[in-house]
N, C-alpha and C. Protein backbone atom coordinates (compact mmCIF):
# COMPACT_ATOMS: atom_id res chain seq x y z
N UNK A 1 -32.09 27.68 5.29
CA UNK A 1 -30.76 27.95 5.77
C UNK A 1 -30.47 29.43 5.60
N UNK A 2 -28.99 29.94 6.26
CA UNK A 2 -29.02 31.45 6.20
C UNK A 2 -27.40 31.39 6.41
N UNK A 3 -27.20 32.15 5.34
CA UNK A 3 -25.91 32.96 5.39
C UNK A 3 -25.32 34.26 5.54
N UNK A 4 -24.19 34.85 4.86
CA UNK A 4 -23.78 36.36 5.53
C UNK A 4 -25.17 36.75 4.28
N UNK A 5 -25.76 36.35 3.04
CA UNK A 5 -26.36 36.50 1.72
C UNK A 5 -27.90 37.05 2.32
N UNK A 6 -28.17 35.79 3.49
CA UNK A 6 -29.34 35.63 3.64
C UNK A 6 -30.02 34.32 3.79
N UNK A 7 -31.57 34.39 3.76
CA UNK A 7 -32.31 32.76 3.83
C UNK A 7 -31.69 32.13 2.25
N UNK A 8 -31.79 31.02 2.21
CA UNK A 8 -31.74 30.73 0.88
C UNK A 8 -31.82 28.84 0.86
N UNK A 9 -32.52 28.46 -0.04
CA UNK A 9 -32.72 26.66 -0.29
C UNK A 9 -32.20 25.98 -1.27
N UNK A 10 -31.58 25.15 -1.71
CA UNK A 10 -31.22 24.57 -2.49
C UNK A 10 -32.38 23.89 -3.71
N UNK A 11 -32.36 24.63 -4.48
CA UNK A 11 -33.46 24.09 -5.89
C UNK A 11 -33.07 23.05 -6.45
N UNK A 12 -32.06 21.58 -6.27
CA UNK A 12 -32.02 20.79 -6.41
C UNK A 12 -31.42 19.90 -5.32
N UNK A 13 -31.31 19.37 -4.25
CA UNK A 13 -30.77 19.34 -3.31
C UNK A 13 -29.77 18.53 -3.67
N UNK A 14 -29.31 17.79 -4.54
CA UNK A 14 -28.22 16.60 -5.36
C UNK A 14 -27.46 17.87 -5.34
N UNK A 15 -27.07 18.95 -5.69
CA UNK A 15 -26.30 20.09 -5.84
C UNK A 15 -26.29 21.23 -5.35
N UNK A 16 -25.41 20.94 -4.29
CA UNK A 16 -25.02 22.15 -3.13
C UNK A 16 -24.23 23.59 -4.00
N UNK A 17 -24.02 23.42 -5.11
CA UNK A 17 -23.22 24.77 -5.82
C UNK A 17 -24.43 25.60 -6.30
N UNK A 18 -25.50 25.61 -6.08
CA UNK A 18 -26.60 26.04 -6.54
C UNK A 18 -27.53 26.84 -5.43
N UNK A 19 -27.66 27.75 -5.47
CA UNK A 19 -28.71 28.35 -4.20
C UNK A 19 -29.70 29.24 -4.33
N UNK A 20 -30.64 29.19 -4.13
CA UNK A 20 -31.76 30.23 -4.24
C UNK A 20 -31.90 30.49 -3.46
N UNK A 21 -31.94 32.14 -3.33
CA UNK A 21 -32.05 33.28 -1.78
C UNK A 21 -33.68 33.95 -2.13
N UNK A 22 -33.65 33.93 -0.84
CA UNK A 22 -35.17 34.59 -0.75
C UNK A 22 -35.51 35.38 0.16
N UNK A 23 -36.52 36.62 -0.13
CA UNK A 23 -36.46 37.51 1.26
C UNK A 23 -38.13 38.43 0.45
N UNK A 24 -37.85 39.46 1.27
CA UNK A 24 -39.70 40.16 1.56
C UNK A 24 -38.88 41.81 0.71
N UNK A 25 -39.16 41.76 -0.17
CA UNK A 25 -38.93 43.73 -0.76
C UNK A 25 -40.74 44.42 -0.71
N UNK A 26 -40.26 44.91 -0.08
CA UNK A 26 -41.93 45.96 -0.27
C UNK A 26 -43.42 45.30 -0.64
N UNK A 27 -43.27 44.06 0.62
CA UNK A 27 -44.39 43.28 0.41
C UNK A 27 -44.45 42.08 -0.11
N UNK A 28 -43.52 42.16 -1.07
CA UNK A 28 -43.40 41.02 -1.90
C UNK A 28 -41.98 40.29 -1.93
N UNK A 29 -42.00 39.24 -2.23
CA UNK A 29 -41.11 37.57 -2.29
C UNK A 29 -40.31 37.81 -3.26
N UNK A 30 -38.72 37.99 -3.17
CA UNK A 30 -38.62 38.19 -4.32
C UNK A 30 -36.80 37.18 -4.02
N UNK A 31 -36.63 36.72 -5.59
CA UNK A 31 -35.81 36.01 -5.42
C UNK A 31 -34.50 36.33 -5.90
N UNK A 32 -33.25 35.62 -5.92
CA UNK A 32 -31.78 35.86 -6.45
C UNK A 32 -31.34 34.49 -6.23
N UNK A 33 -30.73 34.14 -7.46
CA UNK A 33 -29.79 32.83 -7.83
C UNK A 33 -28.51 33.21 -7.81
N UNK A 34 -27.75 32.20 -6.97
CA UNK A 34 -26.16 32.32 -6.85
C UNK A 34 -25.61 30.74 -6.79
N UNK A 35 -24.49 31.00 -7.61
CA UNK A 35 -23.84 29.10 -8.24
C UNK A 35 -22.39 29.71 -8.14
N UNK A 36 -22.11 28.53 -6.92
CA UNK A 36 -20.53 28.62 -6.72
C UNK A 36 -19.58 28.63 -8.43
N UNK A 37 -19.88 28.16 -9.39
CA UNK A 37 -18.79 28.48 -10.19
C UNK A 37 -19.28 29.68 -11.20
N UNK A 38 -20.30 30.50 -11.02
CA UNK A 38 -20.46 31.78 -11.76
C UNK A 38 -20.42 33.07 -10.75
N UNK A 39 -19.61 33.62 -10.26
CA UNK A 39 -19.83 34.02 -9.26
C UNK A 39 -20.46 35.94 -9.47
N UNK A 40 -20.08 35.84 -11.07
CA UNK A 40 -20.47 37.11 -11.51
C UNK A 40 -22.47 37.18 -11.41
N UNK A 41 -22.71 35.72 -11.68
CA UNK A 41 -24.78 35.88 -12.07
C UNK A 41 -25.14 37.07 -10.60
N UNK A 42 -24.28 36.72 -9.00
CA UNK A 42 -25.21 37.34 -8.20
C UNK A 42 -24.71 39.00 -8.37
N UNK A 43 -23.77 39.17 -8.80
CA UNK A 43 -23.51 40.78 -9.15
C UNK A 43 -24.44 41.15 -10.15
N UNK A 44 -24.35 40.54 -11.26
CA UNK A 44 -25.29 40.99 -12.84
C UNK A 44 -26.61 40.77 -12.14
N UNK A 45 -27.01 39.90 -11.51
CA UNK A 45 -28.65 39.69 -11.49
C UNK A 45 -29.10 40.22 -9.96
N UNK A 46 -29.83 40.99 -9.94
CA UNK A 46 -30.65 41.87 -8.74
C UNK A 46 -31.80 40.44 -8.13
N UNK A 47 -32.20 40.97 -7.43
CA UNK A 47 -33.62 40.55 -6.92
C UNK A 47 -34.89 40.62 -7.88
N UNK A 48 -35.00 39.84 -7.45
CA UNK A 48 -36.72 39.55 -8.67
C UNK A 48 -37.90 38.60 -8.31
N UNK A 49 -38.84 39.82 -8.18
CA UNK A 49 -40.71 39.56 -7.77
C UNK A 49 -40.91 38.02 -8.05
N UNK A 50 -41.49 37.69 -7.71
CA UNK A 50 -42.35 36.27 -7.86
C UNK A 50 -43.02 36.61 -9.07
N UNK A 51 -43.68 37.49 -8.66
CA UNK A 51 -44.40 37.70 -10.36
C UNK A 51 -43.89 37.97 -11.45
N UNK A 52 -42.59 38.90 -11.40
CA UNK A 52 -41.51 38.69 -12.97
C UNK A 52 -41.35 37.19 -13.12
N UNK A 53 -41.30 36.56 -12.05
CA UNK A 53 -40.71 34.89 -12.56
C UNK A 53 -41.77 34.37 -12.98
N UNK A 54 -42.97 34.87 -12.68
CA UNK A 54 -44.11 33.78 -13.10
C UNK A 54 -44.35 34.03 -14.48
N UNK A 55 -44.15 35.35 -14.65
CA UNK A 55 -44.76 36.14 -15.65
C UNK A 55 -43.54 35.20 -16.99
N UNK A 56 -42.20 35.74 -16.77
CA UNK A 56 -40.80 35.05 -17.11
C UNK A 56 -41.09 33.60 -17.65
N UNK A 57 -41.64 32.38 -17.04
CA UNK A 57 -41.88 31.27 -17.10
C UNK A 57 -42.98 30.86 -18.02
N UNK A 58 -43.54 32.07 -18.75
CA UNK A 58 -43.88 31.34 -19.79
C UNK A 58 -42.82 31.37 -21.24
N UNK A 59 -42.08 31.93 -21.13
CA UNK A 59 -41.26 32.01 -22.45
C UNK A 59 -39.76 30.69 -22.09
N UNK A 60 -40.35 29.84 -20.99
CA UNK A 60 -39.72 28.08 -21.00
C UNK A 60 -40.20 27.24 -21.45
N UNK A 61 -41.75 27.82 -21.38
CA UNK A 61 -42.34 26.76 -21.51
C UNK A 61 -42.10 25.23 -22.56
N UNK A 62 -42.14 23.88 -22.49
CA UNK A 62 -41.52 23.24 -23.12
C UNK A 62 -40.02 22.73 -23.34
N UNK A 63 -39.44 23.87 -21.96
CA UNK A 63 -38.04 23.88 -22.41
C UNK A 63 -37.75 22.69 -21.27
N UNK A 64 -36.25 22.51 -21.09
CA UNK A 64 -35.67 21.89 -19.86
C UNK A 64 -35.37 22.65 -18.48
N UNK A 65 -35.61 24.17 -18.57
CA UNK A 65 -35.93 24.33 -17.24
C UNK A 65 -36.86 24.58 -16.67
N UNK A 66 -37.77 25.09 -15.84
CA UNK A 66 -39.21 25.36 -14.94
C UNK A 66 -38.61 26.43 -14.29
N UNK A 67 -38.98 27.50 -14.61
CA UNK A 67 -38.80 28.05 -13.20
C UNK A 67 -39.77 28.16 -11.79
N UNK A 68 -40.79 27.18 -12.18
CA UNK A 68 -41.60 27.06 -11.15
C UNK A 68 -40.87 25.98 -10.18
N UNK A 69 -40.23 25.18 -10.71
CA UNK A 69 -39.60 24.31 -9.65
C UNK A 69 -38.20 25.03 -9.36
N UNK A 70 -37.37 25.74 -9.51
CA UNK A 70 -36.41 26.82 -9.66
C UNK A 70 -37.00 27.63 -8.29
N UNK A 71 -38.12 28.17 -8.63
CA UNK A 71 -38.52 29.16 -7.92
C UNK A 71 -39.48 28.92 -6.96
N UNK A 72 -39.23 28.21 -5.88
CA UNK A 72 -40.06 27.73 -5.43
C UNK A 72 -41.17 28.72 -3.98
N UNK A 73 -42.32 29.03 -4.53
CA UNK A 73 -42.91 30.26 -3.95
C UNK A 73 -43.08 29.41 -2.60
N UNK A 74 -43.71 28.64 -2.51
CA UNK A 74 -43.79 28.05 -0.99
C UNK A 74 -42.89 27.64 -0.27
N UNK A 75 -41.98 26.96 -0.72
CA UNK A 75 -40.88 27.34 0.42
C UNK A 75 -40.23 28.70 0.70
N UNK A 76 -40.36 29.48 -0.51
CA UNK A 76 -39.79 30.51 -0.02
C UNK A 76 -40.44 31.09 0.96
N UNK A 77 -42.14 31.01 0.75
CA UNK A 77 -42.77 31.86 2.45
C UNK A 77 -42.95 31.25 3.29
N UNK A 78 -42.54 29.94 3.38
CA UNK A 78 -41.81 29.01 4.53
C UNK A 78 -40.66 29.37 5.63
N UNK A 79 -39.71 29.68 4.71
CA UNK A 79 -38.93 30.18 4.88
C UNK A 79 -38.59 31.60 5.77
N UNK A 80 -39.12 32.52 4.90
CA UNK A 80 -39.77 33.76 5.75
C UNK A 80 -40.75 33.39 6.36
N UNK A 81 -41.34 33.53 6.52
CA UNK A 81 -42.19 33.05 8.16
C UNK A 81 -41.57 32.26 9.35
N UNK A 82 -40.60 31.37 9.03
CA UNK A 82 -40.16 30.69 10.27
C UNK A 82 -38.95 31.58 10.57
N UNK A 83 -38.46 32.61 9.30
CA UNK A 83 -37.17 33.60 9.93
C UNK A 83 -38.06 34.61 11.43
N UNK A 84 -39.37 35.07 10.65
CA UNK A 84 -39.64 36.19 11.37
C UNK A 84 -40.30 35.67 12.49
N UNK A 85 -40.84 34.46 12.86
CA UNK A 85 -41.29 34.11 13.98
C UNK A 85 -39.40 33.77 14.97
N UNK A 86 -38.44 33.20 14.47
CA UNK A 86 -37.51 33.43 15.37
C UNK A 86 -36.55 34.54 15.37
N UNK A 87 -37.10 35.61 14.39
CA UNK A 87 -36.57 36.89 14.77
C UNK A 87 -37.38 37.26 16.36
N UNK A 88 -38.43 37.12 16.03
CA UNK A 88 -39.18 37.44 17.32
C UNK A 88 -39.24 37.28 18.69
N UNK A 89 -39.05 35.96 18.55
CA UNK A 89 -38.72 34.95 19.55
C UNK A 89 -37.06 34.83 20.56
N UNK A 90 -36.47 35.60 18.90
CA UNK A 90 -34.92 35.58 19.42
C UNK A 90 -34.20 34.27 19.62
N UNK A 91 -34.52 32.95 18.57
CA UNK A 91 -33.64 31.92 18.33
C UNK A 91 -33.00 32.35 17.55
């Protein structure tokens, strides 16, 4: 899906207040979390590599969140790829 924000998927789909945006910085996938009732996280928190998150995800480990399921790398280049084939295309 895409807003004024950008592409972005829902990392739990039971909860629409939750969104993960995704897009291409200098080659690389990089992500931003935004939740309708914190509205400060997308000001405080920038964009961030796939690889800070991977790298990031071991200091959960064991915990209750993943950011591998959080962060989901394949849909995100799902995502981009079907933007830039209908950028192209002009849908």
């Amino acid at each position: 899906m895409k807003d004024d924000r950008g592409l972005y998927y829902f990392p739990n789909p039971n909860n629409k207040q939750v969104r993960v945006y995704v897009k291409k910085i200098d080659g690389n996938i990089c992500f931003r979390l935004w939740k309708q009732d914190d509205p400060c996280l997308w000001d405080d928190h920038g964009w961030a590599p796939y690889e800070a998150i991977k790298e990031a995800s071991q200091l959960y480990e064991g915990r209750n969140f993943d950011p591998g399921m959080t962060y989901d790398i394949v849909l995100a280049r799902y995502l981009i790829t079907e933007e830039s084939k209908n950028t192209v295309t002009g849908i």
